[in-house]
Protein backbone atom coordinates (compact mmCIF):
# COMPACT_ATOMS: atom_id res chain seq x y z
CA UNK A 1 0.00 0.00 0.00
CA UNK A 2 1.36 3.59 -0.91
CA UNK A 3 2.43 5.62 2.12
CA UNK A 4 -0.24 8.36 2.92
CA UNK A 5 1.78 12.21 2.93
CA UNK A 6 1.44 13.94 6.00
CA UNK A 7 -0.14 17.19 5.43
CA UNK A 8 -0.36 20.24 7.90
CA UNK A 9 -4.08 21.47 8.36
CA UNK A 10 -2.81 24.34 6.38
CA UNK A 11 -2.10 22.19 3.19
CA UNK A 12 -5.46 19.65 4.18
CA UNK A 13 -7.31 22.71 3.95
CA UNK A 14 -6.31 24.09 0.61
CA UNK A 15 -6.10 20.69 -1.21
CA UNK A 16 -9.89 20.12 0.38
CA UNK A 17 -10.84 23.63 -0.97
CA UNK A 18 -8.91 22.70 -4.83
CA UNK A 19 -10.81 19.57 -4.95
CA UNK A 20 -14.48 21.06 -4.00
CA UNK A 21 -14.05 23.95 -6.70
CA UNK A 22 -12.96 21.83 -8.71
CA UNK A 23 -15.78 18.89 -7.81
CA UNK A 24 -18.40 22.02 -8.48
CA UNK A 25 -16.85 24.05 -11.49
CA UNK A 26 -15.04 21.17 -13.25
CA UNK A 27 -12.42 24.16 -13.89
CA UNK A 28 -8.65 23.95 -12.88
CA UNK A 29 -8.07 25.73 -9.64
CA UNK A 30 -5.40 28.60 -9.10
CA UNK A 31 -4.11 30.09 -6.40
CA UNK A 32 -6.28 33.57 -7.39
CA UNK A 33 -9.38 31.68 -7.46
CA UNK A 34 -8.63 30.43 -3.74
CA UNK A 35 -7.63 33.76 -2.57
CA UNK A 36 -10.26 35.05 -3.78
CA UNK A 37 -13.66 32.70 -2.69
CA UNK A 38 -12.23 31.01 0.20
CA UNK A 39 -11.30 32.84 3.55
CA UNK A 40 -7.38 31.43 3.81
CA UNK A 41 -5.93 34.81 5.31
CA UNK A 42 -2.89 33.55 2.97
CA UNK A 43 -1.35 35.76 -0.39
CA UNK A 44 -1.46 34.14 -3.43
CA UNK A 45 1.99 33.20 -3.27
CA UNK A 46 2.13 30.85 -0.52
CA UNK A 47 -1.44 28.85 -1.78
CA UNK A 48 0.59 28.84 -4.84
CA UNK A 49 3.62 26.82 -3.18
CA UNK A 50 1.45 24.97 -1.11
CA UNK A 51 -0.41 23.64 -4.60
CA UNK A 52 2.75 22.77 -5.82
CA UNK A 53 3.95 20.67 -2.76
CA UNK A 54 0.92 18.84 -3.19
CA UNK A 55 1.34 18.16 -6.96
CA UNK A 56 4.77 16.95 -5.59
CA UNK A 57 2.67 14.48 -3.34
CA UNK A 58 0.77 13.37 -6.11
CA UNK A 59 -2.49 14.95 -5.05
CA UNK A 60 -2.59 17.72 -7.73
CA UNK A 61 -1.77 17.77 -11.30
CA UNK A 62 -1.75 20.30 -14.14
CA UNK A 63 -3.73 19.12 -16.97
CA UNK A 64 -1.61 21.71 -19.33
CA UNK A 65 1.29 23.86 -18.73
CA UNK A 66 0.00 27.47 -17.00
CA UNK A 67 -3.47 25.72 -16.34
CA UNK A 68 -4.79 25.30 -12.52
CA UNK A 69 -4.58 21.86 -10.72
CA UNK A 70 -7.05 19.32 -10.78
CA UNK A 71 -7.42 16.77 -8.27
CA UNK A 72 -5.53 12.99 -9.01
CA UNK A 73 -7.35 10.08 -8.28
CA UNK A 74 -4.84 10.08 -4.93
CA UNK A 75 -6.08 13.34 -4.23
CA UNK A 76 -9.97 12.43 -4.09
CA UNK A 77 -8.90 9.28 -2.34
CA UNK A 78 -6.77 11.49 0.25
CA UNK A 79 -10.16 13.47 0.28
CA UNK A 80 -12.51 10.84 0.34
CA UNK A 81 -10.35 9.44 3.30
CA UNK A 82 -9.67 12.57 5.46
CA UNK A 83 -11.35 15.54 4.94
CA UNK A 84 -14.96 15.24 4.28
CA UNK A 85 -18.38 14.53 6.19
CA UNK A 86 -20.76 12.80 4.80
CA UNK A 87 -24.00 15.00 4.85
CA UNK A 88 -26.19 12.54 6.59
CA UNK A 89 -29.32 15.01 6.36
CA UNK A 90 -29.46 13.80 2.50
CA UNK A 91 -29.40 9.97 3.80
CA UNK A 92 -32.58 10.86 5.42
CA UNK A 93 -34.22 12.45 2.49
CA UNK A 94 -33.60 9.44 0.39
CA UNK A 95 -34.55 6.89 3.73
CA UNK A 96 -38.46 9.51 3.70
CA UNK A 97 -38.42 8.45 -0.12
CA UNK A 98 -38.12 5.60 -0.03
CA UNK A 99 -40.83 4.58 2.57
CA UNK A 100 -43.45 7.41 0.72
CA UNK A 101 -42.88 5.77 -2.56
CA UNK A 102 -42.69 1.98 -2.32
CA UNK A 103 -45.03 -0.01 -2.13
CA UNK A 104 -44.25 -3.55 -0.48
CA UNK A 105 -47.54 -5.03 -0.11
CA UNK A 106 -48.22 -5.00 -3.89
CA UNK A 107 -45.13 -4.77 -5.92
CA UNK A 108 -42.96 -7.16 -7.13
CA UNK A 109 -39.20 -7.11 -6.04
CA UNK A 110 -38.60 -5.82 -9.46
CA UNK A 111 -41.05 -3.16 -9.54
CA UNK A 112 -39.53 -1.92 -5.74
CA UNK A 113 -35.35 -2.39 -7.05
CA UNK A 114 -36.55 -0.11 -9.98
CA UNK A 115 -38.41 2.62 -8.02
CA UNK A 116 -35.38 2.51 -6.12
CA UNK A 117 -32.93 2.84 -8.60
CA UNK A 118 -34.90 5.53 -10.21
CA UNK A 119 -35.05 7.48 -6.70
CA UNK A 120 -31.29 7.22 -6.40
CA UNK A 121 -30.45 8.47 -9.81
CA UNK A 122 -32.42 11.06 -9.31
CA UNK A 123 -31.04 12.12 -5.97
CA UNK A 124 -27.71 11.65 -6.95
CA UNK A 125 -27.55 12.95 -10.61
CA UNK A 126 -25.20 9.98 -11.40
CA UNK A 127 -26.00 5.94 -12.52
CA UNK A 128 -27.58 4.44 -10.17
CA UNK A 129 -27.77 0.45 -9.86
CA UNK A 130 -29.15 -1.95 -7.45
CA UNK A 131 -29.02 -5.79 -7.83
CA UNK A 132 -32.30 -8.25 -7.55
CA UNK A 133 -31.40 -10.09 -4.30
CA UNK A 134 -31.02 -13.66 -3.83
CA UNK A 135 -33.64 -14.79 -2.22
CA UNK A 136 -32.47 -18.51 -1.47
CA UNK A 137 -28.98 -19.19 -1.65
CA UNK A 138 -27.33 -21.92 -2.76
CA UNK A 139 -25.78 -24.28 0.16
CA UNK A 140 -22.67 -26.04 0.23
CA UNK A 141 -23.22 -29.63 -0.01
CA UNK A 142 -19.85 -31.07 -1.10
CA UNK A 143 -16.63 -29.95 -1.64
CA UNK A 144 -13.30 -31.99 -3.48
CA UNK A 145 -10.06 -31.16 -4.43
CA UNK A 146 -8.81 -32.80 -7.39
CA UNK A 147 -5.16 -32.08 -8.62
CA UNK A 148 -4.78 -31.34 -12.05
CA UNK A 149 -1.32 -30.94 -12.71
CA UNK A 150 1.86 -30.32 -10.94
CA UNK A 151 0.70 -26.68 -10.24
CA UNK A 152 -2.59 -26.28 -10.55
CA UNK A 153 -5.76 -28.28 -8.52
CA UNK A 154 -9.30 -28.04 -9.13
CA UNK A 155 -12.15 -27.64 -6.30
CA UNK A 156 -15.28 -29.04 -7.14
CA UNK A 157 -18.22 -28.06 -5.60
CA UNK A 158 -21.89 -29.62 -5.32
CA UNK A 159 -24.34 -27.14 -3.78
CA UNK A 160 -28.00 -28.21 -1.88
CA UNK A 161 -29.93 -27.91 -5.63
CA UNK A 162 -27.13 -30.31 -7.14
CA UNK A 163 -25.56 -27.59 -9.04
CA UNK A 164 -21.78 -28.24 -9.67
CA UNK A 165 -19.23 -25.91 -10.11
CA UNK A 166 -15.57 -25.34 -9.75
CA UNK A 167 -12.97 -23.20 -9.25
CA UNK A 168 -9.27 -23.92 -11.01
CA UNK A 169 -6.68 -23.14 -8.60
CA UNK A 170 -2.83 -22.15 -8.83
CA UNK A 171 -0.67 -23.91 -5.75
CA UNK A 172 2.57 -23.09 -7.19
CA UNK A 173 3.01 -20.33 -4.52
CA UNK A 174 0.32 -21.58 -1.72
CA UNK A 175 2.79 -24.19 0.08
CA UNK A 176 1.75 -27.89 -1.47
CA UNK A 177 5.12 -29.05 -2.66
CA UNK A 178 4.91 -31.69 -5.55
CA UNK A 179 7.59 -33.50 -7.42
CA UNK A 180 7.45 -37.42 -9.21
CA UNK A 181 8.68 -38.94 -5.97
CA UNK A 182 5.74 -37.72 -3.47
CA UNK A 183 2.59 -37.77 -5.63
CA UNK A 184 1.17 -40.00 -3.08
CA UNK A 185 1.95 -37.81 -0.73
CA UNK A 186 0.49 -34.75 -2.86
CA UNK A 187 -2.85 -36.52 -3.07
CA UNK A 188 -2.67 -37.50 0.67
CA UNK A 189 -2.24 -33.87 1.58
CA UNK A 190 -5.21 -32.57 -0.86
CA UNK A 191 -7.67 -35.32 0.78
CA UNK A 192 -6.90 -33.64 4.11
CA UNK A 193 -7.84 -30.28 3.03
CA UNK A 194 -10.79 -31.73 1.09
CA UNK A 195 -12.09 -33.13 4.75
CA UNK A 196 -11.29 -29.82 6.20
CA UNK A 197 -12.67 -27.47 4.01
CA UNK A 198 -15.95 -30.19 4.34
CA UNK A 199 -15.90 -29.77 7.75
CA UNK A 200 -15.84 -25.94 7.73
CA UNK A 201 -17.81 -25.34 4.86
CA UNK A 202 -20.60 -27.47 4.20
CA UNK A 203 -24.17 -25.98 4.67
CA UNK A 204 -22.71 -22.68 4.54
CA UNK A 205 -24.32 -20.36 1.40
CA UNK A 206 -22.22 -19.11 -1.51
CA UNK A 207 -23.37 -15.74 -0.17
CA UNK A 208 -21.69 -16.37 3.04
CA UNK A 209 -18.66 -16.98 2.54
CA UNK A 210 -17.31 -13.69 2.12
CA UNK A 211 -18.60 -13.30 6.13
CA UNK A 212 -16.08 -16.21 7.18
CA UNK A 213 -13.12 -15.48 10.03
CA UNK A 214 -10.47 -16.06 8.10
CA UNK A 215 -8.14 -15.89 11.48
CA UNK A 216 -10.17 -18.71 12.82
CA UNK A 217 -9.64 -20.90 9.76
CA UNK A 218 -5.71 -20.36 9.89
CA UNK A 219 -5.74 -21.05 13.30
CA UNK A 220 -6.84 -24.59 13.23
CA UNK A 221 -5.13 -25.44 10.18
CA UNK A 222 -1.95 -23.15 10.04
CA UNK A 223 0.14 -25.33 7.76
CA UNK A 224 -1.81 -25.04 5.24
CA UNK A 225 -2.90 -21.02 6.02
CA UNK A 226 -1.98 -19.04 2.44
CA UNK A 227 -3.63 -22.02 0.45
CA UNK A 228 -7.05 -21.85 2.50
CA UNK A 229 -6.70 -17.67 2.43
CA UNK A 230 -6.28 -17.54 -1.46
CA UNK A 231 -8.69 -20.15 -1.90
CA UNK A 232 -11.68 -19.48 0.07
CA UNK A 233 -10.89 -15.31 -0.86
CA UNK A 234 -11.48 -17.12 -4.63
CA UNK A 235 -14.74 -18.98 -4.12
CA UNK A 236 -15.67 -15.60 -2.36
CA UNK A 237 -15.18 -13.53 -5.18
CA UNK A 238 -16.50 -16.04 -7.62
CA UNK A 239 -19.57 -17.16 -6.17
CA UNK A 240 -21.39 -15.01 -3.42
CA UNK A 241 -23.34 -13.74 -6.68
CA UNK A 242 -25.00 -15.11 -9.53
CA UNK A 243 -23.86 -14.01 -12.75
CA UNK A 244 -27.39 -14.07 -13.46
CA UNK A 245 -28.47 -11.76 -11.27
CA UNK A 246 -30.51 -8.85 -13.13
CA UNK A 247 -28.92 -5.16 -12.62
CA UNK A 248 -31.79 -2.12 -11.93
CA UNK A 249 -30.00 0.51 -13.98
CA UNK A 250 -31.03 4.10 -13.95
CA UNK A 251 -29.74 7.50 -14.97
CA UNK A 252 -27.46 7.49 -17.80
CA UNK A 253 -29.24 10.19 -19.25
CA UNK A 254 -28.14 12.58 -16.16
CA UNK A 255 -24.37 11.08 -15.96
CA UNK A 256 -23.60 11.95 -19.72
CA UNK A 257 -23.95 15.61 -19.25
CA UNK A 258 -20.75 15.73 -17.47
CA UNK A 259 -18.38 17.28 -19.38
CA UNK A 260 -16.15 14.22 -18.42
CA UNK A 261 -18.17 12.14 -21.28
CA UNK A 262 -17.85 15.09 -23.64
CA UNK A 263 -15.64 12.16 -25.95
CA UNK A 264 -17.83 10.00 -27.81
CA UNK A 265 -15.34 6.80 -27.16
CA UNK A 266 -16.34 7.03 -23.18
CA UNK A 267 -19.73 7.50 -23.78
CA UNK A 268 -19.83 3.79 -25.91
CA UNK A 269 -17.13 2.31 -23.95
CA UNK A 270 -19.48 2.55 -20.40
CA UNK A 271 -22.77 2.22 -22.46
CA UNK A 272 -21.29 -1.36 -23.37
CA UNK A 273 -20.32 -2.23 -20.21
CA UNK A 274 -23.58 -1.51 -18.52
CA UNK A 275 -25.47 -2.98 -21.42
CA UNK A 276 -23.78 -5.94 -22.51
CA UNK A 277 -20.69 -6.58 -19.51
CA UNK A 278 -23.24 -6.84 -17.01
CA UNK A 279 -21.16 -10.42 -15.60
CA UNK A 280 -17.96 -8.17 -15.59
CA UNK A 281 -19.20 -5.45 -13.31
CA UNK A 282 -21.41 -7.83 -11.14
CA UNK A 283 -18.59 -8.78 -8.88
CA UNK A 284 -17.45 -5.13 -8.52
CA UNK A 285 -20.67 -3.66 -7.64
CA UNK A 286 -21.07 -6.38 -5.21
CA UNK A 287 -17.46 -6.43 -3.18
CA UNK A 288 -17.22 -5.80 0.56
CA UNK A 289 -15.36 -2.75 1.73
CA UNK A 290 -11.66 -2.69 2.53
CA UNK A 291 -10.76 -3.13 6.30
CA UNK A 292 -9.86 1.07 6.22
CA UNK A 293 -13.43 1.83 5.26
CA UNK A 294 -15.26 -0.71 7.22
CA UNK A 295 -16.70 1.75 9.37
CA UNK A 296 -18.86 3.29 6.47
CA UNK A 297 -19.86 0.18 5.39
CA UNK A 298 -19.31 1.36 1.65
CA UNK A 299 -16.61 -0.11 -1.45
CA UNK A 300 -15.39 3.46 -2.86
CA UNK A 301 -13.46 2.69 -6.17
CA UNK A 302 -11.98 5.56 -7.60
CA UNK A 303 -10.82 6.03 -10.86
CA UNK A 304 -7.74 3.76 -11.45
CA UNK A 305 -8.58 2.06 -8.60
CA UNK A 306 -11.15 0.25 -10.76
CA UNK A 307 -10.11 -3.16 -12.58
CA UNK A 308 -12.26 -2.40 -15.54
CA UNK A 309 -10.79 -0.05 -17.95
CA UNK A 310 -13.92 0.99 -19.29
CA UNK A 311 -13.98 2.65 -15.33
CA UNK A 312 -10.85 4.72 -15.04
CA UNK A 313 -12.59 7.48 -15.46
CA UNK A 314 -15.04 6.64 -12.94
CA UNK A 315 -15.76 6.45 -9.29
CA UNK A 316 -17.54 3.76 -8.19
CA UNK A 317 -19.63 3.75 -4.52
CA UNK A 318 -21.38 0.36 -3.49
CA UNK A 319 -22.90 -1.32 -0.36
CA UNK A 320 -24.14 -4.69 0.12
CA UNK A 321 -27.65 -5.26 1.17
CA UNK A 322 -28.49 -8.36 3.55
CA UNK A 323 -31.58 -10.31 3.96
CA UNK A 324 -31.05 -11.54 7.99
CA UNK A 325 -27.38 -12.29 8.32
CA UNK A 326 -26.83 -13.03 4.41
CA UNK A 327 -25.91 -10.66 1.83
CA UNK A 328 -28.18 -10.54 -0.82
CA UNK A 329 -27.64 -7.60 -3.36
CA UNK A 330 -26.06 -4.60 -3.88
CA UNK A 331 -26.76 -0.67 -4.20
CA UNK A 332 -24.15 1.27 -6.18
CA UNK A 333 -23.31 4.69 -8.49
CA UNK A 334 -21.31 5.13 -11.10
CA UNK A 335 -20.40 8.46 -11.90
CA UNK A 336 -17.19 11.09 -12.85
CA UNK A 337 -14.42 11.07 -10.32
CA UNK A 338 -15.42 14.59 -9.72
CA UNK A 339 -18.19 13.05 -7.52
CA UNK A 340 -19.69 15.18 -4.60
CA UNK A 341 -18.59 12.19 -2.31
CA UNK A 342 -20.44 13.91 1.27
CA UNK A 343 -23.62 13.42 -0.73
CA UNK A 344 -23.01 9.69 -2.63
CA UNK A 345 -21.99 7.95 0.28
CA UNK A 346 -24.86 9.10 2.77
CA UNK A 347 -27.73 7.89 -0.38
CA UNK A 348 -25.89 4.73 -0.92
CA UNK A 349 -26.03 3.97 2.87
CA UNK A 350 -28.42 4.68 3.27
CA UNK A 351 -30.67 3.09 0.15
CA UNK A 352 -28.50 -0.19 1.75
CA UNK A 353 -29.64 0.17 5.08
CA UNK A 354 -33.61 0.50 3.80
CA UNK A 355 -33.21 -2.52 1.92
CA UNK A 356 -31.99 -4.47 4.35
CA UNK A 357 -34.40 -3.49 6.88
CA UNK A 358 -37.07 -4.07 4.42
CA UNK A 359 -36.22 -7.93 3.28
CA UNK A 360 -35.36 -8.75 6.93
């Protein structure tokens, strides 16, 4: 992870004021224009060094040569990060909504996820999206490892409706050494983690299993810690979702306004991906927060940060919705990095909470 710069509150203060003229003008910011609209009690010359020691950090760039700074995706995550509140009065709005307008006694889940979706677009001015939710998970019913060559090994898995699937992993790096002499032994060792992960796993949902203590796991079977980590992170990623899983989509109309999809190219390039990608940005959409942002329950992806291309010019916000203890969708918005984060993260909260609240 890259080493966060310390900044006075001097320089937090006029990198949070660059990045909110900038989030509301879309306009490169110079020192005049901060001397002259925010209260800094500073001349023009010292903003003016302080917005070049935080180009320095990486926080700033210029986007020509005598042009104002613009924020860097490390700038808005710096932001995002440090120096904003989330306006929790617009979390409400959307929460008053959202109870006014839906109508759970006679709509279908699809009907409600679109009324939704079309509530948060509207709120947000962005693309709003919002995942049917599985209603009845899969279960675990049987688990195998089979190897497949000297580096790789397949797990095989039967879930409670019989459905198969499996999961190709690579255990060149995970701490099951192999060679011709010890095959025997290579099998042994696989049937031992097949009874473990059995014995951990079975009757669990797909769903679950990004919920499991992976400390707990290593601690009972610490030889064999990185394999179960990288595996059981995979079957996470891969299967607490159904590719199948229809996407409410909503405001695209708003969201290309933004002079950031001025180019035709990123206009197509996103229209395909939420058209006809919909499997590729599933798994993003529906992806747990890092351990740093835990507390507001929210995955914020900015800009390179995605791993879709079609996305680097994007921020992404999401939350997972639950039904009882088991996640079962996912609220998100797509929009420019010049997002006005204090207002996205409070709406997708907050639409996350409701839902929740709702299907338990």
């Amino acid at each position: 992870m890259i080493e966060r710069p310390y900044l006075t509150e001097r320089y937090q203060n006029i990198l949070k004021a660059t990045i909110q003229h900038y989030i509301a003008t879309a306009e490169p910011v110079g020192s005049k224009t901060l001397v002259e609209e925010y209260n800094f009690s500073l001349s023009s010359a010292t903003i003016r060094n302080a917005l070049g020691r935080l180009e320095k950090e990486g926080l700033l760039y210029q986007p020509h040569t005598s042009a104002g700074r613009i924020p860097s995706d490390w700038g808005y995550r710096i932001y995002v990060d440090r120096l904003i509140v989330p306006d929790e009065k617009i979390g409400r709005k959307i929460e008053q909504l959202l109870n006014q307008q839906l109508n759970w006694e006679k709509w279908s889940y699809e009907a409600l996820l679109q009324r939704a979706t079309q509530i948060l677009a509207n709120l947000s001015g962005y693309i709003a999206l919002i995942t049917m939710p599985q209603t009845s998970p899969n279960q675990l019913r049987h688990l195998q490892l089979v190897r497949v060559s000297s580096s790789q090994v397949m797990l095989i898995i039967v879930t409670d409706s019989y459905q198969t699937q499996s999961v190709l992993m690579d255990t060149s790096n995970l701490g099951l050494e192999e060679s011709q002499e010890n095959l025997e032994g290579v099998e042994e060792e696989l049937q031992i983690l097949t009874n473990f992960l059995n014995s951990k796993l079975r009757r669990r949902s797909l769903t679950e299993l990004v919920t499991l203590d992976w400390q707990e796991i290593d601690q009972e079977f610490t030889r064999y810690a990185n394999f179960l980590k990288t595996l059981l992170k995979e079957l996470s990623h891969r299967f607490h979702y159904s590719p199948l899983i229809p996407i409410m989509i909503h405001g695209v109309s708003e969201v290309l306004r933004q002079p950031e999809f001025s180019q035709l190219q990123q206009v197509q390039t996103l229209l395909h991906l939420l058209e006809e990608e919909q499997d590729r940005l599933l798994p993003i959409i529906f992806e747990f927060p890092e351990s740093e942002t835990l507390s507001r329950r929210v995955s914020i992806k900015i800009g390179s940060e995605n791993p879709l291309e079609s996305m680097r010019s994007c921020t992404l916000i999401s939350a997972v919705y639950r039904q009882g203890d088991n996640p079962a969708g996912s609220v998100g918005i797509i929009g420019p990095t010049r997002m006005l984060y204090e207002n996205i993260i409070p709406l997708v909260e907050s639409t996350a909470d409701y839902l929740s609240e709702a299907l338990s």
